[in-house]
N, C-alpha and C. Protein backbone atom coordinates (compact mmCIF):
# COMPACT_ATOMS: atom_id res chain seq x y z
N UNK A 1 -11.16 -16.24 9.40
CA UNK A 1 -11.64 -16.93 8.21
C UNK A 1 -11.02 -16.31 6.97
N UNK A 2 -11.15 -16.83 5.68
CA UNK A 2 -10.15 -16.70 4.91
C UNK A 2 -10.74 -15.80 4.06
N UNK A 3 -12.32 -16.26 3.50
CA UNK A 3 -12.63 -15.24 3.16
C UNK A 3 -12.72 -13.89 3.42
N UNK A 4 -12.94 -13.70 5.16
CA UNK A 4 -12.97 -12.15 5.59
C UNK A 4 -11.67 -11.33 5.25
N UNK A 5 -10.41 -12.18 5.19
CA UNK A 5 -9.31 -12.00 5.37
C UNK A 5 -8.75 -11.12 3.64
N UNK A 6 -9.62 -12.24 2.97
CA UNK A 6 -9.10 -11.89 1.59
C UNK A 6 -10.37 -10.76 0.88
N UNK A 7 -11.20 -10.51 1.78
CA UNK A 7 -12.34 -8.98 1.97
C UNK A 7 -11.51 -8.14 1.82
N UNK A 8 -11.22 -8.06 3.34
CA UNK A 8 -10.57 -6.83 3.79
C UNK A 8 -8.82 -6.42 2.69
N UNK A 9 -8.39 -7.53 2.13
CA UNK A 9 -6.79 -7.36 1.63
C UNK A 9 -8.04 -6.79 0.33
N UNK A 10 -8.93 -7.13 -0.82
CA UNK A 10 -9.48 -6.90 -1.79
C UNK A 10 -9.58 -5.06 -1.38
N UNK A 11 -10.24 -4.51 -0.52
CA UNK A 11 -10.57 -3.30 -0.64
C UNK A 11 -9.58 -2.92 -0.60
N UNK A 12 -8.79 -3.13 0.12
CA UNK A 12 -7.49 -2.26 -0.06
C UNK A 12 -6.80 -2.10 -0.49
N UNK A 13 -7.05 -2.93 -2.06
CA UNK A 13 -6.29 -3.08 -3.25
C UNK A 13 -7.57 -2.01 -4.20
N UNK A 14 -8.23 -2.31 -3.52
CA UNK A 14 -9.53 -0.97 -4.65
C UNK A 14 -9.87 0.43 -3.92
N UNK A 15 -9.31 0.48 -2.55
CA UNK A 15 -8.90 2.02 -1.86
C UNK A 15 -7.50 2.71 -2.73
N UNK A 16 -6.55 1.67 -3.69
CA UNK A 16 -5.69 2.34 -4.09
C UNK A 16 -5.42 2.63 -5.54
N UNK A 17 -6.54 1.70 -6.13
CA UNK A 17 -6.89 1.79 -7.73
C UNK A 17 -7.58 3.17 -7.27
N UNK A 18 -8.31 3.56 -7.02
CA UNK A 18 -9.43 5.27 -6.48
C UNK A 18 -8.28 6.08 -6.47
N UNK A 19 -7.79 5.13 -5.01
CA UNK A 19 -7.20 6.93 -4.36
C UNK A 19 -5.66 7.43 -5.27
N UNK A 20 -5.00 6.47 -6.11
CA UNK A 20 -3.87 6.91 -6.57
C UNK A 20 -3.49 6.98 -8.16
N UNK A 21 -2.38 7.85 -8.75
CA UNK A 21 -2.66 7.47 -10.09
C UNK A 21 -1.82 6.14 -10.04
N UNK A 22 -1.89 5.11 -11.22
CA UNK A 22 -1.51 3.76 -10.96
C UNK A 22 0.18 3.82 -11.45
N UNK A 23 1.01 3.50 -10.45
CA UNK A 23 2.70 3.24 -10.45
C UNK A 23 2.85 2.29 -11.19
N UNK A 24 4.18 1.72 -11.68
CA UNK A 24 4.61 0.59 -12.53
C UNK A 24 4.06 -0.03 -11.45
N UNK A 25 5.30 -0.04 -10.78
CA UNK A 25 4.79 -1.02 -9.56
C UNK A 25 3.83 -1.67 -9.00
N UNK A 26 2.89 -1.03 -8.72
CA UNK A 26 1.58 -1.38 -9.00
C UNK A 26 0.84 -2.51 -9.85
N UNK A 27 0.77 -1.67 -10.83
CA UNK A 27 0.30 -2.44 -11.80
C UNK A 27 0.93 -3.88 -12.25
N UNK A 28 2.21 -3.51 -12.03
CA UNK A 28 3.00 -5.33 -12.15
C UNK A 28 2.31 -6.02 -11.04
N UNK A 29 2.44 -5.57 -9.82
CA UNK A 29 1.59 -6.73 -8.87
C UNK A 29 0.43 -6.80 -9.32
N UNK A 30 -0.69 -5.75 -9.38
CA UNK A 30 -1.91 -6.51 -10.20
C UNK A 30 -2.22 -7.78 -10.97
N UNK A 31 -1.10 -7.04 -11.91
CA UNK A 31 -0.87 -8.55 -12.97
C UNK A 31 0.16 -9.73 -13.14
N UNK A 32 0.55 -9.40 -11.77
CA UNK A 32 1.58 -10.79 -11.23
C UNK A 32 0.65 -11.46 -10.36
N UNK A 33 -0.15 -11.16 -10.11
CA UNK A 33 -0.91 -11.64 -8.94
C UNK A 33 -2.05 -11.56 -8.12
N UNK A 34 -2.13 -10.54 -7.90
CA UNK A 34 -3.45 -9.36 -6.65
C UNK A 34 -4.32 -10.19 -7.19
N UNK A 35 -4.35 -9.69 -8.85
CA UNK A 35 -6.24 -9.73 -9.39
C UNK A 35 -6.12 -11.60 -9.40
N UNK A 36 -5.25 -12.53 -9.34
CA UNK A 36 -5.43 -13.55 -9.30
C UNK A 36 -5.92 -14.93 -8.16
N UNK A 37 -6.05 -13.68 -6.95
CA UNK A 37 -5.90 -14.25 -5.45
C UNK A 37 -7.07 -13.68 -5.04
N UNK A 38 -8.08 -12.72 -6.15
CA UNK A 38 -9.19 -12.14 -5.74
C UNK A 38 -10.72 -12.64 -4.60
N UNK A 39 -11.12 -12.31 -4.06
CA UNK A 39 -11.81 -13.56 -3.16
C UNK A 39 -12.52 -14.12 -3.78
N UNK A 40 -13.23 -15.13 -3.56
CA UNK A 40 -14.30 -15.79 -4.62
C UNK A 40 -16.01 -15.25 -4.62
N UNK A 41 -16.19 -14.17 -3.88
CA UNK A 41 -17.64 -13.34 -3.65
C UNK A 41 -17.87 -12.65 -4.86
N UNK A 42 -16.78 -12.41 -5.91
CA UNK A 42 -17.22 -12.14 -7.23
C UNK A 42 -17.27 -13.13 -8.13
N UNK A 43 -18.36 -13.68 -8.57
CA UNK A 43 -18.37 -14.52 -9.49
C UNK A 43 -17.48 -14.66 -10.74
N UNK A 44 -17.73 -13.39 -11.60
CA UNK A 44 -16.76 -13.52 -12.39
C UNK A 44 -15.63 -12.65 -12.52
N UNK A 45 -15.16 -12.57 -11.39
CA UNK A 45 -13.92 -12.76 -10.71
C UNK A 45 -12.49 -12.23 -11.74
N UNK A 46 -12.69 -13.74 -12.30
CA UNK A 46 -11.45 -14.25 -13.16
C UNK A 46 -12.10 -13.76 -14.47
N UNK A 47 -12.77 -13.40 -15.11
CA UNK A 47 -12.79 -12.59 -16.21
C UNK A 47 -12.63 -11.42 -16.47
N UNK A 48 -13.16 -10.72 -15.39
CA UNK A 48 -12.55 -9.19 -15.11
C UNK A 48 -11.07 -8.90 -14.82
N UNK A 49 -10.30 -10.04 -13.68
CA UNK A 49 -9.39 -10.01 -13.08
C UNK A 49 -7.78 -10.32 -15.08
N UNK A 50 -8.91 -11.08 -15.70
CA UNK A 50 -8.15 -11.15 -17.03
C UNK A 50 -8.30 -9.61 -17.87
N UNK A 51 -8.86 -9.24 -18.11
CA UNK A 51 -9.65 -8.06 -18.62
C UNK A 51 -8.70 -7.27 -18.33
N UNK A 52 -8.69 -7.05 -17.15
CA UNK A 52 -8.12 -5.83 -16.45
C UNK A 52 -6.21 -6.11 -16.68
N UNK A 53 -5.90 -7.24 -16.44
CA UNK A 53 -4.26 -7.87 -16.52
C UNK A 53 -3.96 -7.64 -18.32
N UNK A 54 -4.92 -7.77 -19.14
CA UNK A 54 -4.64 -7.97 -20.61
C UNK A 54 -4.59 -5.94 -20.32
N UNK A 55 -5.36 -5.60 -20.08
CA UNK A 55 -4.81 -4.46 -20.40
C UNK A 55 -3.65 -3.75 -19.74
N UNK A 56 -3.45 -4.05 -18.46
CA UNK A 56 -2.28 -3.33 -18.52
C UNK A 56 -0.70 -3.80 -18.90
N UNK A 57 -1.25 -5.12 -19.51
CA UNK A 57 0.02 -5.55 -20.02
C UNK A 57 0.09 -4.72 -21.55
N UNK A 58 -1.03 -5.05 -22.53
CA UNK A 58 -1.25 -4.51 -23.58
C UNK A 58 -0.87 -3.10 -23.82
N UNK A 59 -0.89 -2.18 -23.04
CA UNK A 59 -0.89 -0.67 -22.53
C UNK A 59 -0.35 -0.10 -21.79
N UNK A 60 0.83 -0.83 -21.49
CA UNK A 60 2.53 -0.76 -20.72
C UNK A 60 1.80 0.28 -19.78
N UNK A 61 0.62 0.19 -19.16
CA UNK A 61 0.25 1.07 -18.62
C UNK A 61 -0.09 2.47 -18.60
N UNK A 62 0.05 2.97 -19.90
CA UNK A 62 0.45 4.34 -20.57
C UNK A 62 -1.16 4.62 -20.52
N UNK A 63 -2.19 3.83 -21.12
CA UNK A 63 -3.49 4.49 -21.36
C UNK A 63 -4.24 3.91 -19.99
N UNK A 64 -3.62 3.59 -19.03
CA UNK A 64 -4.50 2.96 -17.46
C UNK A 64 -4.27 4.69 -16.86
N UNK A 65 -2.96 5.16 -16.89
CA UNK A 65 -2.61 6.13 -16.40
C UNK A 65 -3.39 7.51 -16.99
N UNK A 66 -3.18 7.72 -18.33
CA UNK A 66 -4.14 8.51 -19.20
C UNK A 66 -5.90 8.11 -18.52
N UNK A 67 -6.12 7.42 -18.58
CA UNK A 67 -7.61 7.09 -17.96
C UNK A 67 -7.90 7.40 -16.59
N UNK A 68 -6.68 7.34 -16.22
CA UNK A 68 -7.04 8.07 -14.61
C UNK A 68 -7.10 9.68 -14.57
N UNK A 69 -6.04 9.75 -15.39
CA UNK A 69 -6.48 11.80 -15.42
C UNK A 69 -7.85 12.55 -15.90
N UNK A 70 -8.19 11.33 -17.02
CA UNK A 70 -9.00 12.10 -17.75
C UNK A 70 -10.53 11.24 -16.80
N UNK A 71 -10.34 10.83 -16.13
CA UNK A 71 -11.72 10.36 -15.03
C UNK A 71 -11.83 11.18 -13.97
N UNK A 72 -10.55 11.47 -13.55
CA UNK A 72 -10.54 11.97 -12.03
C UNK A 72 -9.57 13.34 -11.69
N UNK A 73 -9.10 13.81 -13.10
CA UNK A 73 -8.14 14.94 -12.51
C UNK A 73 -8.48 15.90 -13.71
N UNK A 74 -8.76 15.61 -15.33
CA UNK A 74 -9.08 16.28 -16.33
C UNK A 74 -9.98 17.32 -16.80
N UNK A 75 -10.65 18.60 -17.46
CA UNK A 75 -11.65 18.91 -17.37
C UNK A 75 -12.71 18.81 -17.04
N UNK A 76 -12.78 17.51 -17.69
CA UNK A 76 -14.32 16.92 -17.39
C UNK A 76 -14.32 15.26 -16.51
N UNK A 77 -13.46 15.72 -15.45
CA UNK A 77 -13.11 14.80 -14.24
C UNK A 77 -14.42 14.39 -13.63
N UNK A 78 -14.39 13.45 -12.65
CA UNK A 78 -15.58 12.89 -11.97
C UNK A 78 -16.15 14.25 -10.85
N UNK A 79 -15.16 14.70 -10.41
CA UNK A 79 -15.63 16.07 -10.16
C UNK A 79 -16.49 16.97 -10.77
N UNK A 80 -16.96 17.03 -11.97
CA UNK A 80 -17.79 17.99 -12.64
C UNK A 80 -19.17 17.34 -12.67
N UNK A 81 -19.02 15.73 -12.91
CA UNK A 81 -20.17 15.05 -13.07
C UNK A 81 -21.48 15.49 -12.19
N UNK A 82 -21.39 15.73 -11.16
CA UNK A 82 -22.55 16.46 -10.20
C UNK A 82 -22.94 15.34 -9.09
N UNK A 83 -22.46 16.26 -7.86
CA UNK A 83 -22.24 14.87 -6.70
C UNK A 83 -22.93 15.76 -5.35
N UNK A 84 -23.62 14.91 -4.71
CA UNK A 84 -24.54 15.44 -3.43
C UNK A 84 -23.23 16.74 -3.05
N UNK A 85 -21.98 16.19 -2.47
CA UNK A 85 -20.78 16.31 -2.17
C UNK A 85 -19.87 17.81 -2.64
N UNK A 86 -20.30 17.72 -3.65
CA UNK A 86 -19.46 18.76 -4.14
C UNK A 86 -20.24 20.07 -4.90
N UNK A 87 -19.24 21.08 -4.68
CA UNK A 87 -19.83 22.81 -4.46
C UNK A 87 -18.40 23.46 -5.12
N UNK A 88 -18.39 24.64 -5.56
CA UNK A 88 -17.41 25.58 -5.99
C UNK A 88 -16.54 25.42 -5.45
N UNK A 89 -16.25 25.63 -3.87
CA UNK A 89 -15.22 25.84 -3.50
C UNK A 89 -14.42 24.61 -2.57
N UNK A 90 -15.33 23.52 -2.71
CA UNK A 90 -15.19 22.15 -2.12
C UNK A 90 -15.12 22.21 -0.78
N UNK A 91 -16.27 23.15 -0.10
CA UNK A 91 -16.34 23.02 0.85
C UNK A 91 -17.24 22.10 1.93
N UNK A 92 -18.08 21.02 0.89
CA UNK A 92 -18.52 20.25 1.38
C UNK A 92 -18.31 19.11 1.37
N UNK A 93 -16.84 18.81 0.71
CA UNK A 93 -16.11 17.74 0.46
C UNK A 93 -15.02 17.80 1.19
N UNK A 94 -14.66 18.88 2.23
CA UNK A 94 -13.31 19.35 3.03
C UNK A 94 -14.78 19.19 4.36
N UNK A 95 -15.27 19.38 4.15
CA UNK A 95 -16.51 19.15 5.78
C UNK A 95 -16.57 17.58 6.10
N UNK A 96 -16.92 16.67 4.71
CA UNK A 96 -16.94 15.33 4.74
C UNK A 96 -15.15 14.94 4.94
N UNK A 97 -13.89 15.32 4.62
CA UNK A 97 -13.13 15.04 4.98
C UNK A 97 -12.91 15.26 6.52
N UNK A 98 -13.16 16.21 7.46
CA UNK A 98 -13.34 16.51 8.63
C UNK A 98 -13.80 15.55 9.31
N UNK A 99 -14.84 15.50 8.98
CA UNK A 99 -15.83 14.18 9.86
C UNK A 99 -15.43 12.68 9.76
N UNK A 100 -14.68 12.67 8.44
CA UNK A 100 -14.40 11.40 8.27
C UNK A 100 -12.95 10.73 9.21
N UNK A 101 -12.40 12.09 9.55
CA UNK A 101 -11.04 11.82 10.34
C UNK A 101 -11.49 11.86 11.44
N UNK A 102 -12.48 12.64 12.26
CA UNK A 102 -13.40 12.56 13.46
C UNK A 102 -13.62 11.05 13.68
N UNK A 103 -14.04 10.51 12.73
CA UNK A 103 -14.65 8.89 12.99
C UNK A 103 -13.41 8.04 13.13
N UNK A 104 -12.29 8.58 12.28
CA UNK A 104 -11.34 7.59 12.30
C UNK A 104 -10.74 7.48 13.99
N UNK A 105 -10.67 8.87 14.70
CA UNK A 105 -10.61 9.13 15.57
C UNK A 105 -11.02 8.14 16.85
N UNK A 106 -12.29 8.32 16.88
CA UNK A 106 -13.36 8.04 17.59
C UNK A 106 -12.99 6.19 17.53
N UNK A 107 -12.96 5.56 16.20
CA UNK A 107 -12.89 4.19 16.55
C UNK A 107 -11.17 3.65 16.17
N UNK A 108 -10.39 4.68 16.87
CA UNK A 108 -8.74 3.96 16.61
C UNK A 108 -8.76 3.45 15.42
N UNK A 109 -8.86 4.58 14.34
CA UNK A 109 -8.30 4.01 12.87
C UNK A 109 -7.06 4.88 12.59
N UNK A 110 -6.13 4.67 12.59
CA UNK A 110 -4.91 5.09 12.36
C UNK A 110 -4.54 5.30 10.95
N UNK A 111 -5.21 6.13 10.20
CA UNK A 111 -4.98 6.35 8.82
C UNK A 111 -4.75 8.17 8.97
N UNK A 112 -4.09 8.51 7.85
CA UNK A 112 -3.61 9.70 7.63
C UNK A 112 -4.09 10.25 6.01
N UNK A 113 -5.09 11.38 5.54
CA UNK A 113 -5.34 11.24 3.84
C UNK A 113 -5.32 12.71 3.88
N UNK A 114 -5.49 12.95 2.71
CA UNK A 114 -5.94 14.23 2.21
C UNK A 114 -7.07 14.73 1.32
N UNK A 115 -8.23 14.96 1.13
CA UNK A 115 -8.96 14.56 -0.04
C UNK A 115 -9.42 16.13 -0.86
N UNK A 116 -9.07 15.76 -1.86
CA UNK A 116 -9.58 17.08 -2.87
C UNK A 116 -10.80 16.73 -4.13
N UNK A 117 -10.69 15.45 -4.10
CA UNK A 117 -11.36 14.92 -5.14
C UNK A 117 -12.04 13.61 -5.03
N UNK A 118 -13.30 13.54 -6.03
CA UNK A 118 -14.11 12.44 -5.12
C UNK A 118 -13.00 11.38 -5.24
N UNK A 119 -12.96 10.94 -6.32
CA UNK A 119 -11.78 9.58 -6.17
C UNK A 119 -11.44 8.91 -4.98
N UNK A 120 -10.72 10.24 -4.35
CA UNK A 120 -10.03 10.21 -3.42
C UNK A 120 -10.54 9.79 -2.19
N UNK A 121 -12.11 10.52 -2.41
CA UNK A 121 -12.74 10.24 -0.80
C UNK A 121 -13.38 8.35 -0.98
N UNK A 122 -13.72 8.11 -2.10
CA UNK A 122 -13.84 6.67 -2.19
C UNK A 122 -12.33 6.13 -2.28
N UNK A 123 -11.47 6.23 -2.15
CA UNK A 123 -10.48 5.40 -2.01
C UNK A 123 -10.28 5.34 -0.20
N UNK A 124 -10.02 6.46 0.36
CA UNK A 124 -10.16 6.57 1.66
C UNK A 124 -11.32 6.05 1.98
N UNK A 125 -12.80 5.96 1.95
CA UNK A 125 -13.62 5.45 2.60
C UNK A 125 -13.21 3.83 2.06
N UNK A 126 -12.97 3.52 1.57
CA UNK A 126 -12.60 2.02 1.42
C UNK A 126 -11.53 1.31 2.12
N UNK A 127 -10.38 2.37 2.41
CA UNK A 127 -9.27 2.42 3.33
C UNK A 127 -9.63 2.32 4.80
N UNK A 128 -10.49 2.84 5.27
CA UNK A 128 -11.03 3.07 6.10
C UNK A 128 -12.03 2.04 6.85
N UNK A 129 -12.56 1.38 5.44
CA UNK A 129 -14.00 0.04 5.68
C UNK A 129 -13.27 -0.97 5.60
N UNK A 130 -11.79 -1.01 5.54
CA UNK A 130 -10.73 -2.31 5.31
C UNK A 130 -10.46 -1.95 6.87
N UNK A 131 -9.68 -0.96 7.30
CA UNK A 131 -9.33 -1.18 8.68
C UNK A 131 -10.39 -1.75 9.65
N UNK A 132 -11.58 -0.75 9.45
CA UNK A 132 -12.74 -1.50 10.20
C UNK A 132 -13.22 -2.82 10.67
N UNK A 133 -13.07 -2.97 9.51
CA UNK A 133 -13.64 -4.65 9.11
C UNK A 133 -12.43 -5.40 9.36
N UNK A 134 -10.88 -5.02 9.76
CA UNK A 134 -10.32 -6.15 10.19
C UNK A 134 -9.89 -6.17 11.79
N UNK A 135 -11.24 -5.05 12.47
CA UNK A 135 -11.15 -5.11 13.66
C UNK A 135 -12.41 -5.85 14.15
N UNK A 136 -13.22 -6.36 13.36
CA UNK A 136 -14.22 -7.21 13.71
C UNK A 136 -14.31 -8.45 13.11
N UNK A 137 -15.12 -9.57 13.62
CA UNK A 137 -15.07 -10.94 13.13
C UNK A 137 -15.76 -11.02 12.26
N UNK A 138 -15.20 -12.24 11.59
CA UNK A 138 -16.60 -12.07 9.96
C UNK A 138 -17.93 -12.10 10.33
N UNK A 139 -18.45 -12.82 11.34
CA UNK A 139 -20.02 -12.54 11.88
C UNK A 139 -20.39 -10.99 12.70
N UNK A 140 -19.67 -10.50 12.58
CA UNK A 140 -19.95 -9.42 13.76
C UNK A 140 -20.46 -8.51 12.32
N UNK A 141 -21.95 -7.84 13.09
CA UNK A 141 -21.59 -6.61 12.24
C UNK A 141 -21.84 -5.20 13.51
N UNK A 142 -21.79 -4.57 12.59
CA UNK A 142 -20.56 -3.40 13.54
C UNK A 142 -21.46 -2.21 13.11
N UNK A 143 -21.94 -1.48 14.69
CA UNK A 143 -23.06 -0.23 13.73
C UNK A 143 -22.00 0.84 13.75
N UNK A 144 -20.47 0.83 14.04
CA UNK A 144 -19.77 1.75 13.68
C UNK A 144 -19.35 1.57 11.91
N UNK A 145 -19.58 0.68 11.68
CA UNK A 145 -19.50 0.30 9.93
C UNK A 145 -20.89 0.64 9.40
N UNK A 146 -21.92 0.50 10.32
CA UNK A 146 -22.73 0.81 9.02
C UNK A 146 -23.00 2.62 9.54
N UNK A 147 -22.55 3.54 10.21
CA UNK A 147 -22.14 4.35 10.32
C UNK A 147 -21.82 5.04 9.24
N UNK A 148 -20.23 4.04 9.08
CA UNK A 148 -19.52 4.65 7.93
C UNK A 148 -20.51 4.18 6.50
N UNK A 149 -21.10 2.89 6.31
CA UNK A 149 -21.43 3.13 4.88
C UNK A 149 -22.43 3.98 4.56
N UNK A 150 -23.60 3.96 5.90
CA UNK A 150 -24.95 4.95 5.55
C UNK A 150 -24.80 6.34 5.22
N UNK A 151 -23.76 6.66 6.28
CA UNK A 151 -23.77 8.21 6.05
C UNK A 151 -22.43 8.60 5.38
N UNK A 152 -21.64 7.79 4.90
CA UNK A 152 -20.47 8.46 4.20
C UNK A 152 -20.52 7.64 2.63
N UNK A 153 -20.90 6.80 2.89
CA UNK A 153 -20.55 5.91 1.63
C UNK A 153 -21.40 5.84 0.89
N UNK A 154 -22.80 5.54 1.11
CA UNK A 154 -24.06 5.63 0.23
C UNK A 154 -24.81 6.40 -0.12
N UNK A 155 -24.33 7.85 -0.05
CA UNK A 155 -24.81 9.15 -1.42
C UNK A 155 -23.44 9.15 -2.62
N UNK A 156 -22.31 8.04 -2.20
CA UNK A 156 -21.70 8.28 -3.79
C UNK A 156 -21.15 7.74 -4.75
N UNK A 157 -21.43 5.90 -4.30
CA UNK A 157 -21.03 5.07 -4.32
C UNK A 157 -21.57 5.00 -6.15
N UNK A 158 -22.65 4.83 -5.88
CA UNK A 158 -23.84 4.41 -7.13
C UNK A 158 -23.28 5.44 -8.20
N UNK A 159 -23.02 6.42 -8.13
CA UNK A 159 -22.76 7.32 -9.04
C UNK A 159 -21.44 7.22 -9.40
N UNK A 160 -20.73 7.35 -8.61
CA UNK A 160 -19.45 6.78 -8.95
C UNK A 160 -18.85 5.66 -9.70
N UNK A 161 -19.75 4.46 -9.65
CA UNK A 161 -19.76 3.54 -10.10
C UNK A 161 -20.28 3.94 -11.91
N UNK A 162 -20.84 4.47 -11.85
CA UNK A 162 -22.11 4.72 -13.36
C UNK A 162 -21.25 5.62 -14.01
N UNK A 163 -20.72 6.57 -13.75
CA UNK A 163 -19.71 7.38 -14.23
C UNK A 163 -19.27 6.70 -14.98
N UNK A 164 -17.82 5.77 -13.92
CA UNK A 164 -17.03 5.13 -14.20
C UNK A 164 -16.88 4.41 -15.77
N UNK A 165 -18.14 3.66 -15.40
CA UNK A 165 -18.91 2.90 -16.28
C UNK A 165 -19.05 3.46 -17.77
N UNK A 166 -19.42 4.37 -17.59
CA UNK A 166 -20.03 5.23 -18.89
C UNK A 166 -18.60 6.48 -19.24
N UNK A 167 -17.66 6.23 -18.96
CA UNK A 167 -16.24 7.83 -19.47
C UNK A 167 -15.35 6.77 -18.90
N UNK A 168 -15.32 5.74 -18.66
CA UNK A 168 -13.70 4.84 -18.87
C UNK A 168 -13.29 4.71 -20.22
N UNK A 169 -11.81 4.64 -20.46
CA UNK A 169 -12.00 4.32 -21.90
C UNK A 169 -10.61 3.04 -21.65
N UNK A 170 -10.41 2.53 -20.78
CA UNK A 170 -9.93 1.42 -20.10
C UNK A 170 -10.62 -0.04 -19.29
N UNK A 171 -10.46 -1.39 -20.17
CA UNK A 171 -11.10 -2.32 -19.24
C UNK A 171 -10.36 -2.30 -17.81
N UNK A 172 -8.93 -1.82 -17.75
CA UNK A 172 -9.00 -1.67 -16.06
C UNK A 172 -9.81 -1.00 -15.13
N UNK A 173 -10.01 0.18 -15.70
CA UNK A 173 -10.80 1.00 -14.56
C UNK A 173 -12.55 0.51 -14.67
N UNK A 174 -13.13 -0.03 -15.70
CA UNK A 174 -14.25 -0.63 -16.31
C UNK A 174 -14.07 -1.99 -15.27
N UNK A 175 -12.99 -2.76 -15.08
CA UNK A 175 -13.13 -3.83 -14.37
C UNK A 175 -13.13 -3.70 -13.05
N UNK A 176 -12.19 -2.03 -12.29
CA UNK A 176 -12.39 -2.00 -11.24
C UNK A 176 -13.74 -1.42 -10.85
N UNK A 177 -14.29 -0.71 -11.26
CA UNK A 177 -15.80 -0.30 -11.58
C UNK A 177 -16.69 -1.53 -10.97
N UNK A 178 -16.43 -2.29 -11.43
CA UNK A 178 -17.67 -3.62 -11.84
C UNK A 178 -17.22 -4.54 -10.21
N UNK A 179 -15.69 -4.80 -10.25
CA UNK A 179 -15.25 -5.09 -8.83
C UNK A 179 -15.61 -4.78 -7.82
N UNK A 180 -15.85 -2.95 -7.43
CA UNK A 180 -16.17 -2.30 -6.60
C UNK A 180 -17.99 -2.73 -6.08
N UNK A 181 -18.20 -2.45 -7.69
CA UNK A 181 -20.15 -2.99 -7.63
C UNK A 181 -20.70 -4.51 -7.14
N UNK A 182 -19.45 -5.28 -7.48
CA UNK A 182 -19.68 -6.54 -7.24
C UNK A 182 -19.32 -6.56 -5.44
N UNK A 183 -18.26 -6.07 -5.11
CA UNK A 183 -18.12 -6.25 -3.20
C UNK A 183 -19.26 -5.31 -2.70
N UNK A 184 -19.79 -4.00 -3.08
CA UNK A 184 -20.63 -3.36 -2.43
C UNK A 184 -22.01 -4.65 -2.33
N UNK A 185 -22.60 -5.07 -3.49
CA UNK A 185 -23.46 -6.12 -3.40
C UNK A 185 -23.21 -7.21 -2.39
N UNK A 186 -22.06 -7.48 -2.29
CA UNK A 186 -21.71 -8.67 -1.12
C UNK A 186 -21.85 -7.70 -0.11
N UNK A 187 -21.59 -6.89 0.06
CA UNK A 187 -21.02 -6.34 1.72
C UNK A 187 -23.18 -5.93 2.06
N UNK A 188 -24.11 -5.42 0.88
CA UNK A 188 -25.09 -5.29 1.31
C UNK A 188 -25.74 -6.73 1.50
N UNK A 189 -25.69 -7.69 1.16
CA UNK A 189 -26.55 -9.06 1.23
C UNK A 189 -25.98 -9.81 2.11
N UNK A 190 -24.38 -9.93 2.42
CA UNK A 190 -23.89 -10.77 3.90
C UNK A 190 -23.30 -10.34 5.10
N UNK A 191 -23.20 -8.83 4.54
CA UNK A 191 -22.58 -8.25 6.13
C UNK A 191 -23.74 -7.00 6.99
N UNK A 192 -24.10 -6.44 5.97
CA UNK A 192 -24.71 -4.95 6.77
C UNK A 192 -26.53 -5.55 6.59
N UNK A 193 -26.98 -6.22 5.46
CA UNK A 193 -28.22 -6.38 5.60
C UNK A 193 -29.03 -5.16 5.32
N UNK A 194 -28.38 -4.71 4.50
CA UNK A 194 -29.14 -3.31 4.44
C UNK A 194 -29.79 -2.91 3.54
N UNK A 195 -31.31 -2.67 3.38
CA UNK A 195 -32.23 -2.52 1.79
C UNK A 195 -31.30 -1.55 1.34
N UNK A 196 -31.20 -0.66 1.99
CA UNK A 196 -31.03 1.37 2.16
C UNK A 196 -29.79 1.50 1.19
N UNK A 197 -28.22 0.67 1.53
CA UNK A 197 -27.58 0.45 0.81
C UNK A 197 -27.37 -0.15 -0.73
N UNK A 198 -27.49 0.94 -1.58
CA UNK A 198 -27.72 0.10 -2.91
C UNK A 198 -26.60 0.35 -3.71
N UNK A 199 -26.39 -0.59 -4.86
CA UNK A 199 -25.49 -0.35 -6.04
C UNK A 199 -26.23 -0.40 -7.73
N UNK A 200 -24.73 -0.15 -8.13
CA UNK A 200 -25.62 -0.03 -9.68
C UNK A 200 -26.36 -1.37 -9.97
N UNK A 201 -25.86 -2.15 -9.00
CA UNK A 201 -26.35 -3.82 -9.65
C UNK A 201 -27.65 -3.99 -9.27
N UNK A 202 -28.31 -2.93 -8.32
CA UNK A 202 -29.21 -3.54 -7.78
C UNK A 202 -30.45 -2.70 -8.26
C-alpha cells in the first residue's frame, strides 16, 4: 500500500534530518521534492513542508546548518538538556547503543551506527522503525516494533520534541520537530494502539 510505503520512505528522511548535519545535497532534495511527496497522515503537511523549503532556500542553508550545532553538538546541545539517557560519561547512552544493535541483530536489521549523542540515537531509532516496518504489512503490527518504541523510543521522544521546539532558531528544524510529532501521533492511533506511547501533541 502506498501509504505504508511513503511511512516508511518519510522516517527515513527524518532518521537523517536527527542523525546528520544537513549536506547541500540534501537539502536541495528536500526542497526539490522529499518535503513535497510527504504522506498525507500529516495534515498540514504542505505548510510545514513550505516552511521548512522557504527556509532553506532563504538561508543557502548556512543557518539550517548553524542550528544543528547549536541544538545538538554546541554548549548547550540537546545533550545538556537532561535526558532519562544520559550521565557524565555516556555510559548509559553507549548501554542503549549496545542493546539497540542486539535487537537489530536479533530481527535481521542490517544497519551499521555509532551514537554519541541523543540526536543521533533518535535518528537511528527511526532508521531502525523504517527497516522494521518495511518488513511487515501495513495491517500487521509487530510486538518486535512495539519492543522497539516502548522501551527505546518512548523515554525520549517527548522531550526531544519540546526541546526542539523551544532552542530552534530555524523553521526547518521547528518543522521537522512538528513532522516527527505529527508521525509519532499516527504511528500511536493506527499502528501500535498504544495509550503508553505519547507525544507532545497529546
Amino acid at each position: 500500500m502506498k501509504i505504508h510505503e511513503d511511512l516508511v520512505s518519510s522516517i527515513r528522511v527524518l532518521s537523517q534530518i536527527f542523525y546528520s548535519p544537513p549536506s547541500k545535497l540534501f537539502l536541495e532534495e528536500l526542497a526539490d521534492g522529499l518535503l513535497d511527496e510527504w504522506p498525507d497522515y500529516v495534515d498540514p503537511c504542505n505548510i510545514l513542508g513550505q516552511a521548512m523549503k522557504e527556509s532553506i532556500k532563504t538561508e543557502v542553508g548556512l543557518n539550517v546548518l548553524l542550528d544543528f550545532k547549536n541544538l545538538f553538538i554546541g554548549i548547550d546541545h540537546i545533550g545538556s538538556w537532561g535526558c532519562a539517557f544520559i550521565d557524565k560519561n555516556n555510559v548509559l547512552l553507549k548501554l542503549r547503543e549496545r542493546q539497540l544493535k542486539a535487537y537489530c541483530v536479533e530481527n535481521n536489521i542490517d544497519v551499521e551506527f555509532i551514537i554519541n549523542e541523543p540526536n543521533e540515537y533518535i535518528g537511528v531509532l527511526l532508521l531502525i522503525l523504517s527497516e522494521r516496518l518495511n518488513k511487515v504489512s501495513q495491517n500487521t503490527v509487530s510486538n518486535r516494533i512495539g519492543i522497539l518504541i516502548e522501551e527505546f523510543m518512548r523515554p525520549w521522544i517527548k522531550l526531544f520534541i519540546v526541546q526542539i521546539e523551544e532552542n530552534a532558531n530555524t523553521e526547518y528544524y521547528l518543522g521537522a520537530a512538528a513532522l516527527l510529532d505529527s508521525l509519532i501521533v499516527y504511528l500511536k492511533k493506527n499502528i501500535f494502539n498504544t495509550q503508553q506511547f505519547t507525544s507532545s501533541s497529546s
